[in-house]
Protein backbone atom coordinates (compact mmCIF):
# COMPACT_ATOMS: atom_id res chain seq x y z
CA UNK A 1 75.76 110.34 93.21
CA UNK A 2 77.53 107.75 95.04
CA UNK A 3 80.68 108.32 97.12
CA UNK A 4 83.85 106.53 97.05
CA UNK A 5 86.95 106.15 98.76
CA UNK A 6 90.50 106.58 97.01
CA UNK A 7 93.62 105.69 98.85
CA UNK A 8 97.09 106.36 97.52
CA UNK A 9 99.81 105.43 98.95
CA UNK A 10 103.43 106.34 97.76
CA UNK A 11 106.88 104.41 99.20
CA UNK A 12 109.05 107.19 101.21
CA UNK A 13 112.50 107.87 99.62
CA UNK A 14 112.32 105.13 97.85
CA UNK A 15 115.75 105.71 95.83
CA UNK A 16 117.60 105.81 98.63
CA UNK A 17 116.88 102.26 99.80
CA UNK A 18 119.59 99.60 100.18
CA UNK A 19 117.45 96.70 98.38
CA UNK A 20 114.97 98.85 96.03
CA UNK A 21 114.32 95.70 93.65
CA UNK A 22 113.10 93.80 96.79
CA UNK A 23 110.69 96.28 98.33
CA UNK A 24 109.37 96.89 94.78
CA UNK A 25 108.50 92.94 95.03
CA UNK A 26 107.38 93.21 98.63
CA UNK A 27 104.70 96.35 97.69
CA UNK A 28 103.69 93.81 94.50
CA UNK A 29 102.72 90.69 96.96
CA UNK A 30 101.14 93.55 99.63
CA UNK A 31 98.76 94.81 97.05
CA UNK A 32 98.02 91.78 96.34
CA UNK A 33 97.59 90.40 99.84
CA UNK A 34 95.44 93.73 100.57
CA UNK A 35 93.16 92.94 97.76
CA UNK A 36 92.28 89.68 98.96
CA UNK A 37 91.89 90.85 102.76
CA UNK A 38 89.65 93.54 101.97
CA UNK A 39 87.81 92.35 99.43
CA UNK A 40 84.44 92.88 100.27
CA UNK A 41 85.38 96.78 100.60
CA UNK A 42 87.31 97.38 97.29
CA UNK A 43 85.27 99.10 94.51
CA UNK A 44 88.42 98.73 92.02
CA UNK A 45 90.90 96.67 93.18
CA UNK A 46 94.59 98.81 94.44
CA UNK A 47 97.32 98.41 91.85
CA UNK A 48 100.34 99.37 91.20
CA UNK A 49 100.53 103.13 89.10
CA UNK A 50 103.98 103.74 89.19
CA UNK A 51 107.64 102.30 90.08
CA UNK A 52 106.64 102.91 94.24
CA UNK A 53 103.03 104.20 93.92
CA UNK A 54 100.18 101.61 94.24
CA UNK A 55 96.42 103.11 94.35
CA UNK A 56 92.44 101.60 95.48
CA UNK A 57 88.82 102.41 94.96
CA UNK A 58 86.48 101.33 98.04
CA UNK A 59 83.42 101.69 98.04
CA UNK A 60 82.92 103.62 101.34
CA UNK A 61 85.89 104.91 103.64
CA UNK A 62 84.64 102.91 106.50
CA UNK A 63 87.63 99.95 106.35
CA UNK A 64 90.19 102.94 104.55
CA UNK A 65 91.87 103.28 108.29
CA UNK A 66 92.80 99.37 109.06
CA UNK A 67 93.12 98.55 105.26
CA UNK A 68 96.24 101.16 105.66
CA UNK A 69 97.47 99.94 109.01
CA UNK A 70 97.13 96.37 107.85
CA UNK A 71 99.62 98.00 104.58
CA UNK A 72 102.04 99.40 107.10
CA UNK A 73 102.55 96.04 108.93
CA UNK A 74 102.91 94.14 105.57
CA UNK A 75 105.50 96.64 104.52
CA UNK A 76 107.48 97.22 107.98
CA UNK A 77 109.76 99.05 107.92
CA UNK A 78 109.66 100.41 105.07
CA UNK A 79 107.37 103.99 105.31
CA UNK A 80 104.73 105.35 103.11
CA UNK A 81 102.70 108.68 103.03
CA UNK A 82 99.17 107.77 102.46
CA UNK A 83 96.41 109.81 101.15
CA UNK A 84 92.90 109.21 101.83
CA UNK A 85 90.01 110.40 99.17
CA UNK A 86 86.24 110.64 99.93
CA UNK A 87 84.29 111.67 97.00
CA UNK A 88 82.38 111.10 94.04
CA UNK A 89 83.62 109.42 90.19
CA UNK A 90 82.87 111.60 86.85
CA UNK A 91 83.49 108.91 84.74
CA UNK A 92 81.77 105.22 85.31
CA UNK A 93 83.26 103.04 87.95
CA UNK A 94 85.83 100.67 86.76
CA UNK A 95 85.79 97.48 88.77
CA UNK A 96 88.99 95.28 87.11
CA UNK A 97 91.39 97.95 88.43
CA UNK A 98 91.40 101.85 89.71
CA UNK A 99 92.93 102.82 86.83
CA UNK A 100 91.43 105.24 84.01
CA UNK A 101 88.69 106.87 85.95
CA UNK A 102 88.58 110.45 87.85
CA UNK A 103 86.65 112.49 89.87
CA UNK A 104 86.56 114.51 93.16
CA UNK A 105 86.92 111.31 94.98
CA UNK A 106 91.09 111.26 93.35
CA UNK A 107 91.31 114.62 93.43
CA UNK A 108 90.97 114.73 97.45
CA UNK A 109 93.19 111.35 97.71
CA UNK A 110 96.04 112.89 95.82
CA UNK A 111 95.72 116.50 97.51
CA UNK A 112 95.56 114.33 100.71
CA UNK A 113 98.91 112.03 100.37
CA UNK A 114 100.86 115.74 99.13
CA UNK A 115 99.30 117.15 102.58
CA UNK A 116 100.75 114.13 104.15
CA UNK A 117 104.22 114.50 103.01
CA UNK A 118 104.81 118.30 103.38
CA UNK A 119 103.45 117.56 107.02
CA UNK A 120 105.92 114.53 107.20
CA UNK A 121 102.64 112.68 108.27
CA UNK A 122 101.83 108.72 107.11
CA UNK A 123 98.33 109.52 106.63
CA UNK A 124 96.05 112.46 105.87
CA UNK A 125 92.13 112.63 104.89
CA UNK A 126 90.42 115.04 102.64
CA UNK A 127 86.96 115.47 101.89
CA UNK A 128 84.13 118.23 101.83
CA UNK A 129 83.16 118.94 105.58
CA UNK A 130 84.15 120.41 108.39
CA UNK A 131 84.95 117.64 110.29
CA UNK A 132 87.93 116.51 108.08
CA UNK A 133 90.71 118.44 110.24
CA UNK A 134 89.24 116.73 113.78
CA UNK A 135 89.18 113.61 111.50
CA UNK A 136 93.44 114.20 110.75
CA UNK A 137 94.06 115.23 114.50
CA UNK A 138 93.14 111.83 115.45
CA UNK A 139 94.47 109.84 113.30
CA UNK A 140 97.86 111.95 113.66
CA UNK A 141 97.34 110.87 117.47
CA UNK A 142 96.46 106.98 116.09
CA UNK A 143 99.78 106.99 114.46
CA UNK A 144 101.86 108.04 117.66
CA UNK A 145 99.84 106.02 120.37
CA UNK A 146 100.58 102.87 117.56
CA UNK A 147 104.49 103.18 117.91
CA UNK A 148 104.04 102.78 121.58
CA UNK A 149 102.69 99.17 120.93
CA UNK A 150 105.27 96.18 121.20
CA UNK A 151 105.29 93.86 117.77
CA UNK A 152 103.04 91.12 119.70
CA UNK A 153 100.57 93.74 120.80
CA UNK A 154 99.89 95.38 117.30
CA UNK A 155 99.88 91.72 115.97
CA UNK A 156 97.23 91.03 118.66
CA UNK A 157 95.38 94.37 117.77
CA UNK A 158 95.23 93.51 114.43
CA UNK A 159 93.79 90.24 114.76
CA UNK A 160 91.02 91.18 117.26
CA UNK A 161 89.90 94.17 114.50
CA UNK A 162 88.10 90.91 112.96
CA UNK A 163 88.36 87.56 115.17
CA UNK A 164 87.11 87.07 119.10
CA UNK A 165 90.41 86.79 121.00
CA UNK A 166 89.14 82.57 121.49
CA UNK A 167 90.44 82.59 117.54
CA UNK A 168 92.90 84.71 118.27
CA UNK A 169 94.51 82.80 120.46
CA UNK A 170 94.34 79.61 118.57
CA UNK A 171 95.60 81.32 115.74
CA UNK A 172 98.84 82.82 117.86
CA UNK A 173 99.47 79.27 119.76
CA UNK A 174 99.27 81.35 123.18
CA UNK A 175 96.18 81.22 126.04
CA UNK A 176 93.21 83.24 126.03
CA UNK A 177 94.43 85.17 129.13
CA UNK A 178 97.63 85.81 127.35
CA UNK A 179 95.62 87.67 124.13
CA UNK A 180 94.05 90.03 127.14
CA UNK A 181 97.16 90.79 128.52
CA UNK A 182 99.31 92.04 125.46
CA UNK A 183 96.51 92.98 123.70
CA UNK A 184 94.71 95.42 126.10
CA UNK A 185 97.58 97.56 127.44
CA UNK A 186 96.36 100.88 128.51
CA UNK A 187 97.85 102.04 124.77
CA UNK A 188 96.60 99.23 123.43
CA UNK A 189 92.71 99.91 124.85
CA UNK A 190 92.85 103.65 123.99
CA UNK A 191 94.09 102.91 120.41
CA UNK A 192 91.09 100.39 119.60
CA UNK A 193 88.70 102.74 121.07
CA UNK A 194 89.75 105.90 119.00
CA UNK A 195 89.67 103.44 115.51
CA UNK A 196 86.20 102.28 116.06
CA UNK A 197 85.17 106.08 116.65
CA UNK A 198 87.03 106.95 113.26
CA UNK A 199 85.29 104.31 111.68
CA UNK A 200 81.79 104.65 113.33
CA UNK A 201 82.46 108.54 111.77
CA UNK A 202 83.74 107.54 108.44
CA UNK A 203 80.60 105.14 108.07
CA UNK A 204 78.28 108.34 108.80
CA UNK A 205 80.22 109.91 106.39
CA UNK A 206 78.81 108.39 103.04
């Protein structure tokens, strides 16, 4: 059977926010925007379930990690607990919207984003192997090493994920030499390494 990946992500304390209407508006034009992005991953395109809930079916947990970072920035500073689902469907694969279908592969996600809140955590894993607690450590240690970063430098980060730093640098209006420098602090350097190991893993994993 093949495997899936479910991400749900859920707004933090929603009710208490100042301007609730407008980050209700903000998490409709994410979604949206994340669709588009990552649409070569998505099995069932991420909607919105609920007033601050949105969920997403990809079809392999590989791009799960950067398609929720890329989420965060798009939503800053607003927080979310994310949970993050690798499994199999038990009913056929609906590809308009991840909506009406179940399986193991939603059953992890949503045991995943409770895991994540009672450990106060933005993002926790589940799935069947071993591996899946090294697989949280790291990205517990992602999260931390990704407040160190200054706004240019995670903009920068983001942006080499998919484009040589030539484009990169075209894009930002700043010198090549300029993209190496914020871009590869030490924090920087150490953060890119540990996400292409999670992902390298996560690819191995379906």
């Amino acid at each position: 059977m093949k495997t899936y990946c479910a991400i749900i992500g859920d707004m933090n304390k929603s009710r208490s926010l100042p301007h609730r209407g407008k980050a209700q508006r903000r998490l409709g034009h994410a979604v949206t925007k994340i669709n588009g992005e990552f649409s070569d991953a998505v099995a069932s395109p991420f909607l919105i379930t609920l007033g601050d809930e949105f969920q997403g079916l990809l079809t392999s947990p590989a791009e799960s990690y950067h398609l929720i970072r890329r989420f965060q920035d798009l939503m800053h500073p607003i927080p979310f607990a994310f949970g993050v689902g690798v499994g199999t469907l038990s009913t056929p694969l609906k590809k308009d919207a991840a909506l009406g279908m179940d399986g193991e592969v939603f059953h992890h996600a949503r045991q995943a984003l409770e895991n994540a809140k009672r450990a106060k955590r933005p993002v926790w894993y589940s799935f069947d192997a071993e591996e899946v607690r090294l697989v949280n450590a790291l990205v517990a240690l992602m999260e931390r090493q990704w407040l160190r970063l200054t706004p240019r430098q995670k903009q920068i980060v983001q942006l080499l994920h998919n484009h040589p730093a030539k484009d990169v640098a075209r894009k930002l209006h700043i010198s090549p030499q300029a993209v190496s420098k914020a871009g590869w602090s030490a924090a920087a350097k150490e953060l890119d390494e540990a996400a292409g190991s999670l992902r390298a893993f996560l690819t191995r994993l379906t």
